[in-house]
Protein backbone atom coordinates (compact mmCIF):
# COMPACT_ATOMS: atom_id res chain seq x y z
CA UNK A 1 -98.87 108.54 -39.05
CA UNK A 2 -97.48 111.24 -36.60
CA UNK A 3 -98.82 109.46 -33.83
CA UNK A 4 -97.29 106.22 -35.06
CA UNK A 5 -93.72 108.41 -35.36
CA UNK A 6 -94.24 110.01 -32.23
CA UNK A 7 -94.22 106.29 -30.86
CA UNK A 8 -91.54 105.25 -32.03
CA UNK A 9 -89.32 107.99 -31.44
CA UNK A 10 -90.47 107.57 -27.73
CA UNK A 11 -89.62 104.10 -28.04
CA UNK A 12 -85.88 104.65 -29.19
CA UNK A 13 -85.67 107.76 -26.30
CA UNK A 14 -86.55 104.73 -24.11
CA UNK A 15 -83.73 102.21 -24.99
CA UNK A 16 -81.17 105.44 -24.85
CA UNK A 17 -82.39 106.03 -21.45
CA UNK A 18 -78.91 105.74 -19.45
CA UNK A 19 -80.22 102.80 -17.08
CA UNK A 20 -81.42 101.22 -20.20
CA UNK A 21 -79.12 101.70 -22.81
CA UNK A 22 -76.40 99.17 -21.64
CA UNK A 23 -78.81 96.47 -21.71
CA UNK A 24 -79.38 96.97 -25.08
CA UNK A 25 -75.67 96.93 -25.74
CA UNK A 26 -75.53 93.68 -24.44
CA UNK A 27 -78.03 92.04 -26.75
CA UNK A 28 -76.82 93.43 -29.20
CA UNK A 29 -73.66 92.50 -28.44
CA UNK A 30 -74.82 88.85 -28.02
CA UNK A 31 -75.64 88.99 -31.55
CA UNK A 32 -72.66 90.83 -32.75
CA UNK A 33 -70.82 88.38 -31.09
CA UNK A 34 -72.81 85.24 -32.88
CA UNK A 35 -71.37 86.83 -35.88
CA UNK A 36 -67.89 87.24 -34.91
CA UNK A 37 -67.60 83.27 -34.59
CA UNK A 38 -68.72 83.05 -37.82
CA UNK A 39 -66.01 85.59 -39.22
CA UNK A 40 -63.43 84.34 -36.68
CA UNK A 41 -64.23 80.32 -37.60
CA UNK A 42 -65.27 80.67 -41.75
CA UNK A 43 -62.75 83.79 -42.74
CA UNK A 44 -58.96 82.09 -41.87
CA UNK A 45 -60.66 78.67 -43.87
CA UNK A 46 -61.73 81.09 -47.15
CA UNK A 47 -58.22 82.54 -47.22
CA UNK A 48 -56.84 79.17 -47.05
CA UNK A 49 -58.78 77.68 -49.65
CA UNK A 50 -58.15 80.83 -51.90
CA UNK A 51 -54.34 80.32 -51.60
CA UNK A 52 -54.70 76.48 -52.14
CA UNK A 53 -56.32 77.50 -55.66
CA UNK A 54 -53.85 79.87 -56.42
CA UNK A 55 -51.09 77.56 -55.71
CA UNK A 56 -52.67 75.07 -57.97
CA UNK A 57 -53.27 77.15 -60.76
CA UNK A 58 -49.56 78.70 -60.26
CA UNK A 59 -48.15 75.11 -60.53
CA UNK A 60 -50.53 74.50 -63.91
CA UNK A 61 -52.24 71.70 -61.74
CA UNK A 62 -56.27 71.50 -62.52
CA UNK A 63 -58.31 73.80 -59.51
CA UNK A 64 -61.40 71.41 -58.66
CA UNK A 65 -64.69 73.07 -57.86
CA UNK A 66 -65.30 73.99 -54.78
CA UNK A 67 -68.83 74.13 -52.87
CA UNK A 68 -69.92 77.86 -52.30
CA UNK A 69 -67.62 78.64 -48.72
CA UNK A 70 -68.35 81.86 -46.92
CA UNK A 71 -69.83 84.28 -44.47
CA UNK A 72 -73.15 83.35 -45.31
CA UNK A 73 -73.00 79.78 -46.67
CA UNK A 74 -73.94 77.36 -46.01
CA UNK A 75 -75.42 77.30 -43.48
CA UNK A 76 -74.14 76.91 -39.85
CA UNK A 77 -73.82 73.09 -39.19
CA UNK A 78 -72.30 71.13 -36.56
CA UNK A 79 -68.50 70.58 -37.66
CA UNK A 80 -68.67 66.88 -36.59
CA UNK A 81 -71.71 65.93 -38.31
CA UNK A 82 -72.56 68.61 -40.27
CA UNK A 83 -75.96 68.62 -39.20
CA UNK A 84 -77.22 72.23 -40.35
CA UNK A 85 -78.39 74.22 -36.98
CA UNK A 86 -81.85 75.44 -36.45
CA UNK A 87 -83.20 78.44 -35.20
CA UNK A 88 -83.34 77.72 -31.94
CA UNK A 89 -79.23 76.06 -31.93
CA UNK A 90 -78.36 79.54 -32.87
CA UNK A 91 -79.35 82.00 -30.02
CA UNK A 92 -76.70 83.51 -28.78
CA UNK A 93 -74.97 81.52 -25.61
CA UNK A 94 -78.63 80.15 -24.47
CA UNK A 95 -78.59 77.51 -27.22
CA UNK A 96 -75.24 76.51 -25.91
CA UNK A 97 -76.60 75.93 -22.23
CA UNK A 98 -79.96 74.33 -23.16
CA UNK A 99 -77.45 71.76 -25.61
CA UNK A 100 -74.99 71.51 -22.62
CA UNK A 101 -72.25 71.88 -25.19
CA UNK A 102 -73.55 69.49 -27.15
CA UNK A 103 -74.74 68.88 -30.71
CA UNK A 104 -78.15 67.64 -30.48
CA UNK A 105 -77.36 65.15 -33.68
CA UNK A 106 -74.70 63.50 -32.73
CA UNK A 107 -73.55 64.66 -29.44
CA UNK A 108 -70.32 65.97 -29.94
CA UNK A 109 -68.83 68.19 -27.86
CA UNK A 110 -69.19 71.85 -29.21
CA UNK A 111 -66.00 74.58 -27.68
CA UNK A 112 -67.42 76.46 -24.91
CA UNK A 113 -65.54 79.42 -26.99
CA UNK A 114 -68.81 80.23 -29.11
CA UNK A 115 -71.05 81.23 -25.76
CA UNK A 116 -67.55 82.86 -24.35
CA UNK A 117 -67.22 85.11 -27.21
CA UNK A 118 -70.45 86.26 -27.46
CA UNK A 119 -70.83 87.04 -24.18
CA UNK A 120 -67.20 88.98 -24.15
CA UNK A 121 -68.63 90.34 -27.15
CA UNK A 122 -71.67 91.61 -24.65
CA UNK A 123 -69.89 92.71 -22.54
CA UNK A 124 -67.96 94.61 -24.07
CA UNK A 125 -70.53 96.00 -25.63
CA UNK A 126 -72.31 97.27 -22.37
CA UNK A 127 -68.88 98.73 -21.06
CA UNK A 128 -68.93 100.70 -24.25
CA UNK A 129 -72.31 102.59 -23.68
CA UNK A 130 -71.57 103.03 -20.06
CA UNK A 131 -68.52 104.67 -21.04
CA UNK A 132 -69.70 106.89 -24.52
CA UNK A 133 -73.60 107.24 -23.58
CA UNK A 134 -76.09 106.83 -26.33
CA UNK A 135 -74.63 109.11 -29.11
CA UNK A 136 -73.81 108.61 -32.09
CA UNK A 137 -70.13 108.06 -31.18
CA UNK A 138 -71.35 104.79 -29.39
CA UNK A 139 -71.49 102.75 -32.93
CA UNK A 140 -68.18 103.94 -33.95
CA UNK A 141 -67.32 102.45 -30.51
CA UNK A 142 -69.08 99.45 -31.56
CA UNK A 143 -67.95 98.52 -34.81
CA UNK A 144 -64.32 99.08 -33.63
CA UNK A 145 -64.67 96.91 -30.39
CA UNK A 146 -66.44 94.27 -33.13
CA UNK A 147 -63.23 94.25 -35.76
CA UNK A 148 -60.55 93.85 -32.67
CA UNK A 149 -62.65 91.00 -31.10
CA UNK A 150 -62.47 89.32 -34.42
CA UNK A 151 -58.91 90.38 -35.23
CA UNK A 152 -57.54 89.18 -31.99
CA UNK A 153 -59.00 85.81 -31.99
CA UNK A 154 -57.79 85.24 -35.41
CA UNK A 155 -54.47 86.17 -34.62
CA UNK A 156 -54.30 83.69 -31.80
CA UNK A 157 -55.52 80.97 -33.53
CA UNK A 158 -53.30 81.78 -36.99
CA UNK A 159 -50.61 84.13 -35.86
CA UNK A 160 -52.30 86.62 -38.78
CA UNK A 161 -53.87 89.30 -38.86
CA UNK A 162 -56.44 88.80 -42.94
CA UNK A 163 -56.35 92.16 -45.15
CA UNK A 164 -59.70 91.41 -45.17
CA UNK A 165 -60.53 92.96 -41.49
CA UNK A 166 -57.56 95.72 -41.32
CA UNK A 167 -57.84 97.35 -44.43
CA UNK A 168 -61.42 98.06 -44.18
CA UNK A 169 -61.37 99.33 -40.54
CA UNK A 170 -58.96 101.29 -41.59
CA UNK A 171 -60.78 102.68 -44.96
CA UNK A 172 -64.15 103.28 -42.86
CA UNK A 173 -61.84 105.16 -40.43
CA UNK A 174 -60.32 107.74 -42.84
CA UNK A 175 -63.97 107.81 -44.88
CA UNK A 176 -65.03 109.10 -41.79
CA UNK A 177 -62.71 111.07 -41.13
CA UNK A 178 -64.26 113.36 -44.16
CA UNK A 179 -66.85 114.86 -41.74
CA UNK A 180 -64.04 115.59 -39.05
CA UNK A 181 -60.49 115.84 -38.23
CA UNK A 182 -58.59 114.20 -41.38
CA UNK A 183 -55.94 115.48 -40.99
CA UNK A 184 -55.28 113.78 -37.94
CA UNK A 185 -56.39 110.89 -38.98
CA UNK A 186 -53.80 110.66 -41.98
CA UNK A 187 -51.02 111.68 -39.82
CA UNK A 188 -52.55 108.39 -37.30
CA UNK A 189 -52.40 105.77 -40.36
CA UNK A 190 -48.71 107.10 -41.46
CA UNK A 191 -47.28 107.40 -38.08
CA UNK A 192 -48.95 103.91 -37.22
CA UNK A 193 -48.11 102.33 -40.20
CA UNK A 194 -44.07 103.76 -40.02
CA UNK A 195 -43.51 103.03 -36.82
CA UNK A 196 -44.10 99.85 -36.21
CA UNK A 197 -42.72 99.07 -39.26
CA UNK A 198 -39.56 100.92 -38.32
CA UNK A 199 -39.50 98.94 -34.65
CA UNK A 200 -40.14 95.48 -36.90
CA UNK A 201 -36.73 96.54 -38.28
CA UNK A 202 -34.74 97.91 -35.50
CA UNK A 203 -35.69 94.17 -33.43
CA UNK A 204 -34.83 91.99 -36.55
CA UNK A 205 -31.63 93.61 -36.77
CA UNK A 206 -30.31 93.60 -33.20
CA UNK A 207 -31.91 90.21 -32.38
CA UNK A 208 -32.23 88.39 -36.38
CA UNK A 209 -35.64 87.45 -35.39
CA UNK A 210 -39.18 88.78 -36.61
CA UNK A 211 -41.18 90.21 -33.71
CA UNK A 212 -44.41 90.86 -35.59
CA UNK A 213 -45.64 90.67 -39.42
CA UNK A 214 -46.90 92.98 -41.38
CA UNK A 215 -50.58 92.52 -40.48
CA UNK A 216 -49.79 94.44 -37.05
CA UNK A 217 -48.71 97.39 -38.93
CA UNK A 218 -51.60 97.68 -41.04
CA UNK A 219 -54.04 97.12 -38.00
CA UNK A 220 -51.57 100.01 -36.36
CA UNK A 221 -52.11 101.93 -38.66
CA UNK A 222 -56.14 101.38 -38.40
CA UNK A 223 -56.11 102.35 -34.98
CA UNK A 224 -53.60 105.93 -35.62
CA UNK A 225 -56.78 106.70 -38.04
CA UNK A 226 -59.41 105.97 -35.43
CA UNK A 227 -57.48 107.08 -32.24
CA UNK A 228 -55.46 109.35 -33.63
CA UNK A 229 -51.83 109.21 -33.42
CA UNK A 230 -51.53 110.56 -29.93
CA UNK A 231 -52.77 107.50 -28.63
CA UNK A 232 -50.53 104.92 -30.57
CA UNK A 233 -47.18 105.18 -27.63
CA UNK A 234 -49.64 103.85 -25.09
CA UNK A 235 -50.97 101.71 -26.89
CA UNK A 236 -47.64 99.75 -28.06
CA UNK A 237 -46.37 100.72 -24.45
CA UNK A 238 -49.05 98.70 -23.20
CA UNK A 239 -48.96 96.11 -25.83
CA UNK A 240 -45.50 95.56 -25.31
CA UNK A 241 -45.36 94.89 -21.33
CA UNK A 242 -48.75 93.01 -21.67
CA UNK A 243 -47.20 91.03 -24.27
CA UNK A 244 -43.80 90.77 -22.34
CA UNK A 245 -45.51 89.81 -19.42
CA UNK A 246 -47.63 86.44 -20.59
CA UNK A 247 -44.68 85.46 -22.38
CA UNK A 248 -42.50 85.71 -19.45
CA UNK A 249 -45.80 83.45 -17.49
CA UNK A 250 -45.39 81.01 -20.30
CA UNK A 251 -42.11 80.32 -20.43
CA UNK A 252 -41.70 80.02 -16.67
CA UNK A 253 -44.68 78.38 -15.53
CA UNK A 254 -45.42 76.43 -19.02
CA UNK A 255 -42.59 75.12 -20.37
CA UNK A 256 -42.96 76.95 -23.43
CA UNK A 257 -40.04 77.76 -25.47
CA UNK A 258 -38.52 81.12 -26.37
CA UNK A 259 -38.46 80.19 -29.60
CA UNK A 260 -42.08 79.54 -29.90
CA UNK A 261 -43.72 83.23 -31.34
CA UNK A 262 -46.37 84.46 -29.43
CA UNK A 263 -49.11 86.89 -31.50
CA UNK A 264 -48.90 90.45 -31.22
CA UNK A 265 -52.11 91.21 -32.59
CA UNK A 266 -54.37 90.16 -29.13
CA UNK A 267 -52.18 92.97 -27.32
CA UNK A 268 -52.28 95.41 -29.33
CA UNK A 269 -56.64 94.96 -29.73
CA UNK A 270 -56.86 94.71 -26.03
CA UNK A 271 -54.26 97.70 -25.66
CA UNK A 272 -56.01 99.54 -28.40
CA UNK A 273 -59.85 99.34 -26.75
CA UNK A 274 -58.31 100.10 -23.14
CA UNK A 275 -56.93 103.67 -24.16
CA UNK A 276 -60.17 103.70 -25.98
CA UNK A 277 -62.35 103.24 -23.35
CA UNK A 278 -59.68 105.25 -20.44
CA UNK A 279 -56.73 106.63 -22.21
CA UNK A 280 -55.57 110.29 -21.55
CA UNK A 281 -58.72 112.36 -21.47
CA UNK A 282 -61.17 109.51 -23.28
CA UNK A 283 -63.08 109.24 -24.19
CA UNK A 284 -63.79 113.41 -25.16
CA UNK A 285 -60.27 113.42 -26.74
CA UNK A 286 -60.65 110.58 -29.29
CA UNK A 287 -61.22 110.83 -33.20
CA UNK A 288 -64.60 109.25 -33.16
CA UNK A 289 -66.05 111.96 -31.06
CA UNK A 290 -65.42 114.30 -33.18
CA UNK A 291 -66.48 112.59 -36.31
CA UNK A 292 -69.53 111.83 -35.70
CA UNK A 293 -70.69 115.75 -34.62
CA UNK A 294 -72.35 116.61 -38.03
């Protein structure tokens, strides 16, 4: 039995080795990022289909029942077909290539997006470890790269950012904050949460236009509890000329209107994991560091 521990503990000191550790990021960001398509493809569809039932049950109309729809099933199929995907159709970007994009039922094209979020996903991942080492920090790193890959893809696609992700990254952010600085990581959520509401406001009123929803200040807010508030003026700094910036591309180079609203959530996740990863003394000066030293 101690042998058998002693081998595995040798094992794990192995995969932390620093040479090794980022490699291991990056599968397990491949998988991560599997996941994330689910989330990012099933989650805006469940929402929908629970406000469709409300809407009918508002308006006394009869709610027909629905096959079970979420996370887990059913089971990943191909969305032309619906041809339920094996095993081997589900590995992480190297089903993809060996399919060449295809489905192998009826040959439909399938988005090159799925391999290109996982491996962002991996990536990301790796850059991570490389930057926090193989502490325990690293998976607070991890699950908050995970939740602003997912939120910022759903905000492109919807222009909303679902309760669903925000609230609980930032619940597991302040329950974490229990071991560590919580004070600081109230102060984060309030002073996120206020003042982007407060600049929501303030650009309605001078221009009559909505600049954001209220989904940006909750995931704000998320990221004052995990960064702690010193960090949110670069991020929305950074946010805002990034933001600024593609729009300015767009509209020039694209023919796309003014009037057309551009999602503020992408910015503010990329923003967000930059400062992260090289803010002002990161990443020894963020929240998570000091969280997860009990």
């Amino acid at each position: 039995m101690t042998d058998a521990l002693s081998s595995l503990l040798q094992g794990l000191a192995a995969l932390a080795a620093p040479g090794v550790f980022p490699i291991v990021a990056a599968v397990l960001g491949l998988i991560v990022g599997s996941f994330l398509n689910t989330v990012i493809h099933r989650l805006p569809r469940m929402l929908e289909r629970e406000w469709r039932e409300q809407c009918a049950e508002l308006e006394g109309r009869d709610v027909a029942v629905a096959s079970r729809y979420d996370l887990i099933a059913p089971r990943s199929h191909c969305p032309t077909c619906d041809t339920p995907l094996g095993a081997r159709q589900l590995v992480p970007v190297l089903s993809w290539i060996a399919l060449r994009g295809q489905c192998a039922a009826c040959h439909a094209s399938i988005s090159p997006r799925y391999p290109l979020i996982e491996l962002g996903t991996a990536m990301a991942f790796a850059i991570v470890a490389v930057t926090f080492g193989a502490g325990l920090e690293v998976w607070a790193a991890f699950l908050v790269t995970a939740f602003l890959i997912a939120l910022a893809v759903i905000d492109f696609d919807t222009h909303y950012l679902p309760d669903q992700l925000t609230l609980p990254l930032l619940w597991i952010g302040l329950a974490a904050s229990l071991a560590g600085d919580v004070r600081s990581a109230v102060i984060g959520a309030i002073v996120g949460y206020v003042s982007l509401w407060a600049f929501y406001h303030l650009f309605k009123l001078i221009t009559g236009k909505e600049g954001m929803g209220y989904g940006d200040f909750k995931l704000f807010a998320a990221l004052g509890v995990w960064l702690g508030p010193a960090a949110l003026m670069p991020i929305l700094l950074l946010a805002s000329i990034a933001g600024a910036a593609v729009g300015l591309v767009l509209v020039l180079f694209f023919n796309r209107s003014r009037q057309q609203p551009i999602a503020f959530g992408p910015f503010l996740a990329a923003s967000a994991w930059f400062v992260m990863l090289i803010g002002p003394g990161a990443p020894d000066s963020l929240l998570i560091k000091d969280w997860v030293r009990f």
